[in-house]
Every structure is written in structure tokens, then in C-alpha cells.
Protein backbone atom coordinates (compact mmCIF):
# COMPACT_ATOMS: atom_id res chain seq x y z
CA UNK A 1 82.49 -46.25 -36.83
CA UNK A 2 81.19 -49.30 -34.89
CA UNK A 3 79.22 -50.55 -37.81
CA UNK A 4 82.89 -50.54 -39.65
CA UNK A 5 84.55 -52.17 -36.59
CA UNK A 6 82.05 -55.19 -36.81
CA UNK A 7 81.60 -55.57 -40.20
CA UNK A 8 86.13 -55.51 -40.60
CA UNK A 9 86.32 -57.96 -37.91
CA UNK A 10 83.20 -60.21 -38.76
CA UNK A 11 84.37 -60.52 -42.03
CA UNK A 12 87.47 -61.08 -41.31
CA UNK A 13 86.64 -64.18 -38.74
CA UNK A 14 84.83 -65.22 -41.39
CA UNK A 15 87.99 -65.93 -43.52
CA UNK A 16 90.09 -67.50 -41.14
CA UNK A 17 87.41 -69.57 -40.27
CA UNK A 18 86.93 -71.12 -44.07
CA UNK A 19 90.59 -71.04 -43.71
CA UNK A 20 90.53 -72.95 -40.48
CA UNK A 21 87.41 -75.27 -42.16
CA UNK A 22 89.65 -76.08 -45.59
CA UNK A 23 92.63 -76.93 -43.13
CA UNK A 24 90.65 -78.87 -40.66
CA UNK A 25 89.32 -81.39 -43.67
CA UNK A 26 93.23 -81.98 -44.02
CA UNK A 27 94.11 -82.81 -40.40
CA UNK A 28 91.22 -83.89 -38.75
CA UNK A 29 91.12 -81.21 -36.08
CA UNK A 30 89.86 -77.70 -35.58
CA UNK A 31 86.30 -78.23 -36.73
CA UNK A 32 85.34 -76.66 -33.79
CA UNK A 33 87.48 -73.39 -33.76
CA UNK A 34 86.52 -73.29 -37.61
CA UNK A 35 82.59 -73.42 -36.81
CA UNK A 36 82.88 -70.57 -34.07
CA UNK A 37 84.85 -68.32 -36.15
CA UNK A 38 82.15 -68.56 -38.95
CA UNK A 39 79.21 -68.57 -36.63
CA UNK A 40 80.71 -65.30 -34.19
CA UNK A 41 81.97 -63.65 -37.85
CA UNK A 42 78.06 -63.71 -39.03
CA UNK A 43 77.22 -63.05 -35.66
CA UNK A 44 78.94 -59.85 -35.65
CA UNK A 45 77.82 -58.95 -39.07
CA UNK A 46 74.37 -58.92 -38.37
CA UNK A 47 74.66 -57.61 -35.20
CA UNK A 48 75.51 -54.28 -36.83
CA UNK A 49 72.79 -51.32 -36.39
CA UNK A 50 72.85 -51.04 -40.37
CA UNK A 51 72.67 -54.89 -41.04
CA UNK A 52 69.99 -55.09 -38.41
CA UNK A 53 67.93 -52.34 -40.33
CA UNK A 54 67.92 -54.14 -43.81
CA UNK A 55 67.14 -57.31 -42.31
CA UNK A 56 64.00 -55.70 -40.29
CA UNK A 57 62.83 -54.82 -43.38
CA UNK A 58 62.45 -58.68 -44.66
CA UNK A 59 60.82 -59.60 -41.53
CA UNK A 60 60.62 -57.60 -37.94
CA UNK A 61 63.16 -58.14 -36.16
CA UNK A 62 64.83 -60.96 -37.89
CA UNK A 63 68.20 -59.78 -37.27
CA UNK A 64 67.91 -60.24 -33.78
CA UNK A 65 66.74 -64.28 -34.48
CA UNK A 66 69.94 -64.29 -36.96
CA UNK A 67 72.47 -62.75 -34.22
CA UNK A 68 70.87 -65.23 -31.68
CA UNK A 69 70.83 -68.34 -33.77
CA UNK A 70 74.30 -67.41 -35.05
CA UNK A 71 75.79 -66.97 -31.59
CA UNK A 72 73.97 -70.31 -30.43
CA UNK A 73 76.21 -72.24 -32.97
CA UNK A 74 79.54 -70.35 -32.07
CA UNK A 75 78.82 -71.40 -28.79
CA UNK A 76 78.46 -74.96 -29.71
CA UNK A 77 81.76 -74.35 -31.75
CA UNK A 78 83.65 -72.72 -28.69
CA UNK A 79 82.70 -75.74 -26.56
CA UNK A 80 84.14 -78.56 -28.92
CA UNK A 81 87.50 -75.70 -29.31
CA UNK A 82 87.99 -75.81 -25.50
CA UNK A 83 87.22 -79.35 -24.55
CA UNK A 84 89.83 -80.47 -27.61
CA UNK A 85 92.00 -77.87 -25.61
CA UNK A 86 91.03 -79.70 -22.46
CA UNK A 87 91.80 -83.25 -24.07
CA UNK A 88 88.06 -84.02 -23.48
CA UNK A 89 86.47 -83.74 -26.90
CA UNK A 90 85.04 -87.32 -27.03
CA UNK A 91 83.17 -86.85 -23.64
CA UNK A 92 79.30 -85.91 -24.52
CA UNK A 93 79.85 -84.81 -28.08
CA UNK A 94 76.35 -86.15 -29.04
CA UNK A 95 74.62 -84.00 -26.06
CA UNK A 96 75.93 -81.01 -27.05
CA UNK A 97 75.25 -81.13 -30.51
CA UNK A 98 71.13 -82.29 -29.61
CA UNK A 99 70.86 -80.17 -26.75
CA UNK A 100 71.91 -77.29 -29.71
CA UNK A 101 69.85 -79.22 -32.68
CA UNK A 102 66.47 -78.29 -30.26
CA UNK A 103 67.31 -74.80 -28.73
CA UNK A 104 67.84 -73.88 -32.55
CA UNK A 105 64.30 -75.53 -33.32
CA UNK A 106 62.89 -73.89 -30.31
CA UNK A 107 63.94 -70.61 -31.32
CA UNK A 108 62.93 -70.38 -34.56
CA UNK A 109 59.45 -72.06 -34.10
CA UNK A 110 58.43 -69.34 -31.02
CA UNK A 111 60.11 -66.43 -33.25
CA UNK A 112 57.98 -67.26 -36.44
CA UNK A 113 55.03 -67.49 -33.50
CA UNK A 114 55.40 -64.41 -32.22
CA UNK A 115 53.07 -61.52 -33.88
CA UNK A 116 53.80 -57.60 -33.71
CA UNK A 117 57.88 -57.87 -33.44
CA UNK A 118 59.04 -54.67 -33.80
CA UNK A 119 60.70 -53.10 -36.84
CA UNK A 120 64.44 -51.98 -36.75
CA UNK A 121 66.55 -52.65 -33.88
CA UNK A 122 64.19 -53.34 -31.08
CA UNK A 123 63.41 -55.11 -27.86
CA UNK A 124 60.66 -57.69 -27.10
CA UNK A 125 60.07 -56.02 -23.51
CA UNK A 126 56.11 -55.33 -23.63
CA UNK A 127 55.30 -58.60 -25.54
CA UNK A 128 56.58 -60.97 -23.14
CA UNK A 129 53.26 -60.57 -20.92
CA UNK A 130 51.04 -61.50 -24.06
CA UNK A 131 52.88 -63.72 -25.99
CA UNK A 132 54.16 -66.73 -24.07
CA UNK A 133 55.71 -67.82 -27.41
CA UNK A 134 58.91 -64.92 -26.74
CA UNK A 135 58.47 -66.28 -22.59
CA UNK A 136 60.25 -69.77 -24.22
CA UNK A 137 62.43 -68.15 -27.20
CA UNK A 138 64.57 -66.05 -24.28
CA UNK A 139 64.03 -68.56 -21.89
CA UNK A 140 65.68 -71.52 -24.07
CA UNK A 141 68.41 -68.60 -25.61
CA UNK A 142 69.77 -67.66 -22.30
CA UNK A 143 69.44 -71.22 -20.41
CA UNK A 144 71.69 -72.37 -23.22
CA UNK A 145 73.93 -70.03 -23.80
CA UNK A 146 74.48 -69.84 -19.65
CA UNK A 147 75.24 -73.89 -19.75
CA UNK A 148 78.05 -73.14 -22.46
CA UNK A 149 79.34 -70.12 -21.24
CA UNK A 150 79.91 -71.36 -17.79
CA UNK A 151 81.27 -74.71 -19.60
CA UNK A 152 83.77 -72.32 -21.14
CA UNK A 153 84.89 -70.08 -18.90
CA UNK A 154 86.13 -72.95 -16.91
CA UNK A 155 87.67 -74.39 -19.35
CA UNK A 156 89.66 -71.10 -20.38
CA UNK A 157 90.21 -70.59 -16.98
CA UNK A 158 92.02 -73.67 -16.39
CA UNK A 159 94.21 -73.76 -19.97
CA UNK A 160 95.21 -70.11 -19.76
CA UNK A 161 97.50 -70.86 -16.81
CA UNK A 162 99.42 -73.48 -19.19
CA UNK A 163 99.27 -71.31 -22.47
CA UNK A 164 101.43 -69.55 -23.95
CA UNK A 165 101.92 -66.38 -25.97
CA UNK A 166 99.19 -65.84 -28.28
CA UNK A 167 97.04 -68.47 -26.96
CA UNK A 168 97.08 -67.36 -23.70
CA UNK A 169 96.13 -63.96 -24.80
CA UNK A 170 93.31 -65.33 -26.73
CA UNK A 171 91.97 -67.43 -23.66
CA UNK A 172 92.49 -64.22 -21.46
CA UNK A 173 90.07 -62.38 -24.14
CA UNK A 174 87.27 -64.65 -23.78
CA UNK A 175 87.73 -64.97 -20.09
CA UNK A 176 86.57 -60.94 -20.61
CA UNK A 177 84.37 -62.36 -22.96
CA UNK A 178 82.38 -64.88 -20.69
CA UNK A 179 82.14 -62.30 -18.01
CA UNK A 180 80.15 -59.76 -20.54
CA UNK A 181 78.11 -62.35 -21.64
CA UNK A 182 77.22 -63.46 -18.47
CA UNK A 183 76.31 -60.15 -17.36
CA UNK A 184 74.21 -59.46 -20.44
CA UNK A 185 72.18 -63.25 -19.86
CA UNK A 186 71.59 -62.10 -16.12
CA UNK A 187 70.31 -59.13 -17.37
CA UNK A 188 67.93 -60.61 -19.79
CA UNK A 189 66.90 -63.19 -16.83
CA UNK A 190 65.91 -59.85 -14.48
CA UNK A 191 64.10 -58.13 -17.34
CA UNK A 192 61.93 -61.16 -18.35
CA UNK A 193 60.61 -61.20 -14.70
CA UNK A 194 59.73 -57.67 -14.49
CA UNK A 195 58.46 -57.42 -18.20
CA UNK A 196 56.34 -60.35 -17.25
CA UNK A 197 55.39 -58.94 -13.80
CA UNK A 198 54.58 -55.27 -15.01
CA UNK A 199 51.02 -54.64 -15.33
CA UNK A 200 51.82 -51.98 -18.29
CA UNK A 201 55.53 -53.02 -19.37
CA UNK A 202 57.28 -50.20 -21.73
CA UNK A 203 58.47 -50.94 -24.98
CA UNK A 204 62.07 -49.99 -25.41
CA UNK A 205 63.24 -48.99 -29.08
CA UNK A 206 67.04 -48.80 -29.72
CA UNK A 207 68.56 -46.53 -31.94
CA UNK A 208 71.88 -47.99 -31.54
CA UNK A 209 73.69 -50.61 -29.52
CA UNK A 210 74.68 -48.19 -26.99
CA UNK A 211 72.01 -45.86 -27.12
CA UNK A 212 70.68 -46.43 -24.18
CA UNK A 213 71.51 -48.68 -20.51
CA UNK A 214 69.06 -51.19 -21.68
CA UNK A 215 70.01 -50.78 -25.47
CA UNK A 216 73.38 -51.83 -23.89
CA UNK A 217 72.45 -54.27 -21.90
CA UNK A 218 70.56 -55.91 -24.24
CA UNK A 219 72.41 -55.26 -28.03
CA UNK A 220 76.02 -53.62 -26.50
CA UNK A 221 76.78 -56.25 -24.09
CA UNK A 222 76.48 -58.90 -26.99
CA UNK A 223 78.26 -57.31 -29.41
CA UNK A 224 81.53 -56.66 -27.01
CA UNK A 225 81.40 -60.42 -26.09
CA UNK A 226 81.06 -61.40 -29.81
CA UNK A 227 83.62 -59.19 -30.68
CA UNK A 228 86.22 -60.21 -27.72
CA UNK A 229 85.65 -63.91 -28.44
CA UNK A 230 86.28 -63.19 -31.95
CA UNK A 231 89.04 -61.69 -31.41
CA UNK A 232 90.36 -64.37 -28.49
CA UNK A 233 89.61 -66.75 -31.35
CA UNK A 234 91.49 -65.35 -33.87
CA UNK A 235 94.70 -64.23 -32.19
CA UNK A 236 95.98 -67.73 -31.67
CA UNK A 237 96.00 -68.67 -35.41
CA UNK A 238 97.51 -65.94 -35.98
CA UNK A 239 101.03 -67.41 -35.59
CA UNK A 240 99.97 -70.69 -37.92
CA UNK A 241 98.40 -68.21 -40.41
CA UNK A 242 101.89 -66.47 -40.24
CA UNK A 243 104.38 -69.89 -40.39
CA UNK A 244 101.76 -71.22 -43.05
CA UNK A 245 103.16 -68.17 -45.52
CA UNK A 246 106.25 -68.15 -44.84
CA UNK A 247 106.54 -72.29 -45.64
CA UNK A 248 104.70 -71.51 -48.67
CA UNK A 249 107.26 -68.94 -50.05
CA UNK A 250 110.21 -71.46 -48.86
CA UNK A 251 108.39 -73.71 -51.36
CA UNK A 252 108.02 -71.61 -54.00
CA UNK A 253 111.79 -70.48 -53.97
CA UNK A 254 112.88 -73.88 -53.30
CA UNK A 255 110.71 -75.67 -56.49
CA UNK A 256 113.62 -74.77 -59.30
CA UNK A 257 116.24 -76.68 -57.42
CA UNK A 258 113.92 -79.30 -56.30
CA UNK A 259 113.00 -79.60 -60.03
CA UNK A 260 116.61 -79.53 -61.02
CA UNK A 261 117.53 -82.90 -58.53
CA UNK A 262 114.74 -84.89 -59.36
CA UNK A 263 115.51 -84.31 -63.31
CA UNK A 264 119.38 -85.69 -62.31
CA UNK A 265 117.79 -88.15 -59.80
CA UNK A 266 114.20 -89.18 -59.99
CA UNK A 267 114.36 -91.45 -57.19
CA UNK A 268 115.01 -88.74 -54.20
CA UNK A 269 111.46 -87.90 -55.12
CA UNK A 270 109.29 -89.81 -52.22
CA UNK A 271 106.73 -91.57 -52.76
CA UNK A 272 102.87 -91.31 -51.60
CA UNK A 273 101.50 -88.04 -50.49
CA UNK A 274 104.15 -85.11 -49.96
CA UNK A 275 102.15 -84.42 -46.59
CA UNK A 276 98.45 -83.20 -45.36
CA UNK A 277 100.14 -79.62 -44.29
CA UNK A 278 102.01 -76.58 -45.35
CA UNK A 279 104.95 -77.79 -43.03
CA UNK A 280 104.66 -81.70 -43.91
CA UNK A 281 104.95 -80.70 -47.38
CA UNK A 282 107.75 -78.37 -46.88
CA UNK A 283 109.84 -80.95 -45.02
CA UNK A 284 109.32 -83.38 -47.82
CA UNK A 285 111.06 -81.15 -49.97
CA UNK A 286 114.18 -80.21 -47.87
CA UNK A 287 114.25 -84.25 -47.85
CA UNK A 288 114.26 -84.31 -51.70
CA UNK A 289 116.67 -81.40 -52.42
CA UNK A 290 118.83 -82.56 -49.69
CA UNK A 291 119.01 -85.98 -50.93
CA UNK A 292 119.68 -85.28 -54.63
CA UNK A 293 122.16 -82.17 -53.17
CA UNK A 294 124.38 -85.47 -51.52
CA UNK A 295 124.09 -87.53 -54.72
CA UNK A 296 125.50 -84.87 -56.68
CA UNK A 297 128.37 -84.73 -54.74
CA UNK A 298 127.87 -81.69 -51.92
CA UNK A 299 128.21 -81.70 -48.47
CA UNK A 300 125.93 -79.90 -46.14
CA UNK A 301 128.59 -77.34 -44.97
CA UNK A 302 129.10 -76.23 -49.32
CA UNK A 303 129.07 -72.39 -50.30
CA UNK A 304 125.86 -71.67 -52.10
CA UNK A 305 127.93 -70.28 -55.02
CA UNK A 306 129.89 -73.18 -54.81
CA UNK A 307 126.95 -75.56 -54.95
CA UNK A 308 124.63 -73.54 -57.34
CA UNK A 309 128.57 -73.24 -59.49
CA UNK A 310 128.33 -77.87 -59.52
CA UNK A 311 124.58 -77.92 -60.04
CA UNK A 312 124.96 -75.84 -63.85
CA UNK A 313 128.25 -76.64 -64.68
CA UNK A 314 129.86 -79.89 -63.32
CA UNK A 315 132.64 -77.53 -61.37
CA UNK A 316 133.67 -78.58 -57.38
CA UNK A 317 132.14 -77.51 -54.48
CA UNK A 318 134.29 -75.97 -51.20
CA UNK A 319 133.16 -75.56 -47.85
CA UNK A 320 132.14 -72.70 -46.64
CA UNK A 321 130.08 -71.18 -43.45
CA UNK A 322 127.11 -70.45 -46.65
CA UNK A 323 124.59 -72.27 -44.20
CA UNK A 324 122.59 -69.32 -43.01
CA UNK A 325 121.84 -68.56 -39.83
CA UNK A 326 118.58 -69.38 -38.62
CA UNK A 327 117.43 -70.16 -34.80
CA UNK A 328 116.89 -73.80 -35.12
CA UNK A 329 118.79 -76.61 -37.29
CA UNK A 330 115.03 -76.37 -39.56
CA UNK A 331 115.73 -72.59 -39.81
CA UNK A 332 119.24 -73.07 -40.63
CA UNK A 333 118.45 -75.85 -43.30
CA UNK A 334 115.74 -73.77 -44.79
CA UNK A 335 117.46 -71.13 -45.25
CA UNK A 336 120.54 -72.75 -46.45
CA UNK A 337 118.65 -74.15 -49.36
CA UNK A 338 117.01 -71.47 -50.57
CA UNK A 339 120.46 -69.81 -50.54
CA UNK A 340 121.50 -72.54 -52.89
CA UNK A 341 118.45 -72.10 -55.17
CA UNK A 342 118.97 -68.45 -55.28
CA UNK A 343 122.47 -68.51 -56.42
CA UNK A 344 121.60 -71.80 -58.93
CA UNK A 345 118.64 -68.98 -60.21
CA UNK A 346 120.87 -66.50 -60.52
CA UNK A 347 123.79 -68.80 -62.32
CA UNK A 348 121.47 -69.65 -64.75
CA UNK A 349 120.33 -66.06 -65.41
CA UNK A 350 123.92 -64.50 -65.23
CA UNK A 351 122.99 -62.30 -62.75
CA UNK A 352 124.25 -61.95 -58.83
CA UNK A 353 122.79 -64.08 -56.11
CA UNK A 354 120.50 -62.07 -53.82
CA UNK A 355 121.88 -61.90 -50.23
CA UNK A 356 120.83 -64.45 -47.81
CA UNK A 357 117.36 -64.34 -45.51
């Protein structure tokens, strides 16, 4: 069951962040909420006790160096999400990405280091006395993550006040987050001094994430904070995710009309690019069709019927309350339109108009 819950909502992040990526290359902005969504998605993945077990069989342990590495770059991401939240994405860009560049190198040199890392889903406990190389791997892993998660609960802390429906939610979630994850890196600070310390430290061998107190501490608390930051993540782009298909099916309705106009009048059609968004693009063609709807003789406040009736066959068009309702004078247009197109579609087809949306 928890091996389904990660994989369903690692996978998932990991959508919406290629999603977030594609859209980002269009505006400019987002990179960072992109990159943490990828990085917590893979994160999460290979967090999972089943993931963990295939990977241990490449190389001991080496799930546990993915997870970490994984999580090291999410936190990277998170930090250039909340300081473009914060306005202050310009301000030490370059140290955060080198102070990440050599905790990555860090890692991965002392992990490769390391001999007799356990198989399966383990903890490092009784090497840390003989093998200095794991002393640095945790020591750089949790100095870093501290740094960003401090850096972001602040942040969140501060912007959750002014947010608003789902963002606030989301910034409440990894407010939840940062307090896990803090209590999991304290925890990994206290059992690096006693593992060091003990004369004859115990090796401690999980058989799941929450097998155990120290299996919890150690794998559990992780995964949670992964998961809630994914989450927090996710939930604000929700709403975008949401507008972005519903402009795209006000598009696709609206293309036979626009079609239509800019056969009668090719020079409503604007020039340049039609926009860099879903929205942008969508407002350039209630521009078009409501251009060519004036040239061809029909004011704003027509009947649909009436208006699809002078589109196909040169009749007049009344007035009418055939507007739509909608909640804002965008709504309201939008909807008004795509009334029209419907009832030109269904002119043309002989059929009846479908009520309005």
C-alpha cells in the first residue's frame, strides 16, 4: 500500500513537472518549481521499499545515494521556487547552485568510497566508526539540506500569510514538510555522534520504512517530507493545470468559426506569434473571431442563432440576451462565442445547437 502511494504520487510529480519544464521554456519562469517536482517525483520513487530492493541489487545500497542525491536537487529546486515567490531570485543564484554542484560531488565520491554497504534497505550505523568516508557523505547531506530547509521554511512562512487558496495550502504543506525534515536531519546529527562514539555500534537493518523507530527516523521521516512537499508542490498548479484545459477546449470549439472569419476576412488574423501561453493564445482568438464577427455585420449583444443564421446564409442578425453568462466579461465573451460556433456547427450540419456552457 505505501509502495503504491509513492510510486502514484512520484510519478505523478513527475508529469507535472515535465509539464511545468515544457511550459517554463515558454515563459521564462518556473524552472525552479519544474526541477523540484522532477527531483522529489524520483525521490519518492526510489524511496520505495521495492525500488530500494532492485536497486540494492546493482550496487549496496544505491538507492539510498539515489533518494539522497535526488532530494539534494529538489532542494536546490524548492529554493529558486520560494525566493521567485519571495521576489528574490537574482540574489545568490550562483552560490546555491555551487554550493549544490560540490555536496553532489561530495556525496557520490565518499559513497563509491565506502566498502561493505549493506544490501537492501539498510542503515550505515556501525560503519561510521571505520569508515570516515560515510563521517563526510552524512555530514555534507544533512549540513546542506539543514541550510535549505531552514532557507525555506522561512520563506513559506512568510508568503503563506499573503497566499491564497491553493497556494496557501501548498505552502502550509511544506511548512509540515520542513518540520519532518528537520526532525529527521537532527536525528541523523544525534546518531552520527553516538555511532561514532560507541565502542561496538549495532547495525540496524530495515525491513520497511516504518519498521522500526530508527527505520522511521531514518527512511519514514524522509519519505513523509518528500511526499508532503510533493504534494505542497503540486496543489498550486493544480488550478493552471485546470484553466490550461479548459482554454484548450475553448480553442478547439472556437477554430471552425475562427476559420470561417479569416476565410471572409484574412486581415482580422494578427500578425506575429498568437502568444507564448494557453491563455495568450486563446485571447488572440476571441480578438480574431470578434473582429471578423463586427465586419460581418453583428453586434456583440446578437442571438447565437441569429449570428450562426448571417454567418451561412447572408440572413440579419437581432439582438438578443444569447451572451452567456459567465462570472467575468472574459467568461461571458468566451462563452458567448462558442455559443455562436456551436449554433454556426450545427447550421451547417442541420442539426440543433447544443445548449449553452
Amino acid at each position: 500500500m505505501i509502495d503504491a502511494l509513492f510510486f502514484g504520487v512520484g510519478l505523478f510529480a513527475v508529469a507535472v513537472g515535465i509539464w511545468r519544464a515544457v511550459r517554463a521554456r515558454r515563459t521564462g519562469a518556473g524552472a525552479g518549481l519544474a526541477t523540484s517536482l522532477i527531483a522529489l517525483g524520483l525521490a519518492l520513487v526510489l524511496l520505495a521499499d521495492s525500488a530500494q530492493a532492485i536497486e540494492s541489487r546493482i550496487y549496496p545500497s544505491l538507492g539510498r545515494l539515489l533518494s539522497n542525491l535526488a532530494t539534494m536537487v529538489a532542494a536546490y529546486g524548492i529554493e529558486v521556487t520560494v525566493a521567485e515567490i519571495g521576489g528574490v531570485a537574482h540574489r545568490r543564484r550562483r552560490t546555491r547552485l555551487t554550493a549544490l554542484a560540490v555536496a553532489l560531488v561530495v556525496l557520490v565520491v565518499s559513497f563509491f568510497a565506502t566498502r561493505g554497504l549493506p544490501v537492501g534497505i539498510g542503515l550505515f550505523d556501525e560503519l561510521y566508526r571505520t569508515n570516515p568516508t560515510l563521517v563526510a557523505y552524512i555530514v555534507v547531506y544533512t549540513l546542506y539540506l539543514g541550510f535549505a530547509v531552514v532557507d525555506i521554511a522561512i520563506v513559506s512562512a512568510g508568503a503563506v500569510r499573503a497566499g491564497a487558496g491553493a497556494l496557501r495550502i501548498g505552502l502550509a504543506l511544506m511548512l509540515v514538510a520542513c518540520a519532518f525534515a528537520l526532525a529527521y536531519l537532527a536525528g541523523k546529527i544525534v546518531d552520527l555522534v553516538a555511532d561514532v562514539t560507541a565502542e561496538h555500534p549495532v547495525a540496524v537493518v530495515c525491513r520497511g520504512a516504518f519498521a522500526t523507530v530508527d527505520c522511521a527516523l531514518a527512511v519514514g521521516f524522509p519519505a513523509i517530507s518528500v511526499l508532503l512537499i510533493v504534494v505542497g508542490l503540486t496543489v498550486p498548479a493544480l488550478p493552471a493545470a485546470g484553466r490550461a484545459v479548459r482554454d484548450a477546449r475553448a480553442r478547439a470549439e472556437l477554430r471552425p468559426l475562427r476559420e470561417h472569419l479569416t476565410q471572409r476576412f484574412p486581415d482580422i488574423v494578427r500578425l506575429g506569434r498568437a502568444g507564448t501561453t494557453g491563455r495568450e493564445r486563446l485571447l488572440t482568438v476571441l480578438s480574431e473571431i470578434n473582429d471578423g464577427l463586427l465586419l460581418a455585420g453583428i453586434p456583440p449583444d446578437a442571438d447565437p442563432a441569429a449570428a450562426a443564421a448571417l454567418l451561412d446564409e447572408g440572413g440579419s442578425a437581432g439582438s438578443g440576451a444569447g451572451a452567456g453568462e459567465g462570472g467575468t466579461a472574459f467568461a461571458a465573451d468566451v462563452a458567448r462565442l462558442r455559443a455562436i460556433a456551436r449554433a454556426l456547427r450545427a447550421q451547417r450540419s442541420g442539426g440543433a445547437a447544443s445548449p449553452v456552457r
